[in-house]
Protein backbone atom coordinates (compact mmCIF):
# COMPACT_ATOMS: atom_id res chain seq x y z
CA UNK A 1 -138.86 31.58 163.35
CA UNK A 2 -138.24 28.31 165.72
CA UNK A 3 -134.83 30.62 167.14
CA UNK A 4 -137.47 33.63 167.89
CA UNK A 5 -140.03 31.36 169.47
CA UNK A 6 -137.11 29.97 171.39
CA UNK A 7 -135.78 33.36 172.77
CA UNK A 8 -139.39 34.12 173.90
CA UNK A 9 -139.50 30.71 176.24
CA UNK A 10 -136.52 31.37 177.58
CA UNK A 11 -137.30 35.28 178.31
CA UNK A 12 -140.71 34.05 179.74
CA UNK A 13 -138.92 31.69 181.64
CA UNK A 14 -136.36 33.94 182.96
CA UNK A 15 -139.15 36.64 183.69
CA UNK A 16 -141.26 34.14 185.51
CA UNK A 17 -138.10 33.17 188.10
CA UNK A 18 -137.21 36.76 187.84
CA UNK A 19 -134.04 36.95 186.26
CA UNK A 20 -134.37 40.43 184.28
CA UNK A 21 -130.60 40.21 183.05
CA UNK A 22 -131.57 37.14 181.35
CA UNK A 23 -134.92 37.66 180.09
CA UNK A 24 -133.68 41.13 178.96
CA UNK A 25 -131.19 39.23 177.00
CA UNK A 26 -133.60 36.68 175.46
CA UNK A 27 -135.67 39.55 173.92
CA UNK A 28 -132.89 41.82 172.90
CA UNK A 29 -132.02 38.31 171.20
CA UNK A 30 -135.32 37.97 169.57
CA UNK A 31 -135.95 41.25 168.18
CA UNK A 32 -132.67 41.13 166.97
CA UNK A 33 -133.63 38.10 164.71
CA UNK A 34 -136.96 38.40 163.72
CA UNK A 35 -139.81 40.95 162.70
CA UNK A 36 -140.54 43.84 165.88
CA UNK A 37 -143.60 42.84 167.57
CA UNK A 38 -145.37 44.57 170.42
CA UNK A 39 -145.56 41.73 172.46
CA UNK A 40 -141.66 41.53 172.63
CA UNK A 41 -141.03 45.53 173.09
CA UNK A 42 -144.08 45.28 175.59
CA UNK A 43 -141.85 42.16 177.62
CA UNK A 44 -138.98 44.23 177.51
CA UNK A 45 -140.24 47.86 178.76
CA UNK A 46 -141.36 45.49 181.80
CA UNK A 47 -138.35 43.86 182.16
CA UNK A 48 -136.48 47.08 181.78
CA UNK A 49 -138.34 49.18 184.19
CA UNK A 50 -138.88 46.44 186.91
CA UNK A 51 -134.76 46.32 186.99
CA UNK A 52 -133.40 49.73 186.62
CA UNK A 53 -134.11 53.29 186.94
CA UNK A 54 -137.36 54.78 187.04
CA UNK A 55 -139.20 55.32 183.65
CA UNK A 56 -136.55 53.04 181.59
CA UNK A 57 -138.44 51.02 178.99
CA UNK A 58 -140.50 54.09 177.51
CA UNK A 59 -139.23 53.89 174.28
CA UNK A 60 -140.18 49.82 173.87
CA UNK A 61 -143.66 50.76 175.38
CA UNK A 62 -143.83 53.70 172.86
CA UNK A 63 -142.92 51.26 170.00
CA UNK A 64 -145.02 48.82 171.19
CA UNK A 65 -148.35 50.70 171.14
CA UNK A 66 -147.23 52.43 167.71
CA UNK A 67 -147.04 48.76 166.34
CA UNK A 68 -150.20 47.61 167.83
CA UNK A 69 -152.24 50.78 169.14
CA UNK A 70 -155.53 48.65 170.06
CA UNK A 71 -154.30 46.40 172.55
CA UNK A 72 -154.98 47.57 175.91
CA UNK A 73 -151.91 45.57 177.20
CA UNK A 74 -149.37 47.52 174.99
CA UNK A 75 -151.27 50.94 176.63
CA UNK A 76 -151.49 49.48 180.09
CA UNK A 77 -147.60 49.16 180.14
CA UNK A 78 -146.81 52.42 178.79
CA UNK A 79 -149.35 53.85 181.26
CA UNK A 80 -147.36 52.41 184.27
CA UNK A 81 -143.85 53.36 183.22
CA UNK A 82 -144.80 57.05 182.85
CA UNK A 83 -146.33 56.59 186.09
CA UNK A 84 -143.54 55.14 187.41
CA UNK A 85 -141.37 58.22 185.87
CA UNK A 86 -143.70 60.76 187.16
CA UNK A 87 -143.79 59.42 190.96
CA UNK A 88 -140.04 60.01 191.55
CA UNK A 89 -139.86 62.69 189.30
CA UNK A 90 -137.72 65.81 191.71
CA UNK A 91 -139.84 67.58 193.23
CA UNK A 92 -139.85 71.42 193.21
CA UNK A 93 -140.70 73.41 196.21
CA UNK A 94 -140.23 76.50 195.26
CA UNK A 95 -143.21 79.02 195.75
């Protein structure tokens, strides 16, 4: 539990100077060692989709609101990346 709580300093850390590699890193780390929780896959859909492609981190912002379906913040972030997804989706202009 102290390694977990750990990882999620130094992701929140990383985040906060914006390093995604690292905080990406930290909570690949921390899921990896303790108990899924929304806050972590919530952290890392961010931190995915604010350093790659469009609409990367779905499937942690999925997981997160399955784990946790009434907080707002777990919808709020899946709300954004399918935004995200959706506003450079390829256009067709075909009539």
């Amino acid at each position: 539990r102290q390694l977990r709580g750990m990882l999620f300093d130094i992701a929140n850390e990383a985040f906060r100077q914006k390093r995604m590699k690292a905080a990406r890193q930290a909570l690949e780390a921390a899921l990896a060692v303790g108990p899924r929780s929304d806050f972590a896959l919530r952290r890392l859909a961010l931190v995915k989709a604010m350093d790659e492609e469009p609409g990367t981190g779905l499937q942690e912002a999925r997981e997160a609101c399955r784990l946790n379906p009434g907080n707002p913040e777990n919808a709020r972030v899946l709300h954004q990346i399918q935004s995200s997804l959706s506003q450079h989706a390829p256009k067709d202009h075909r009539r």
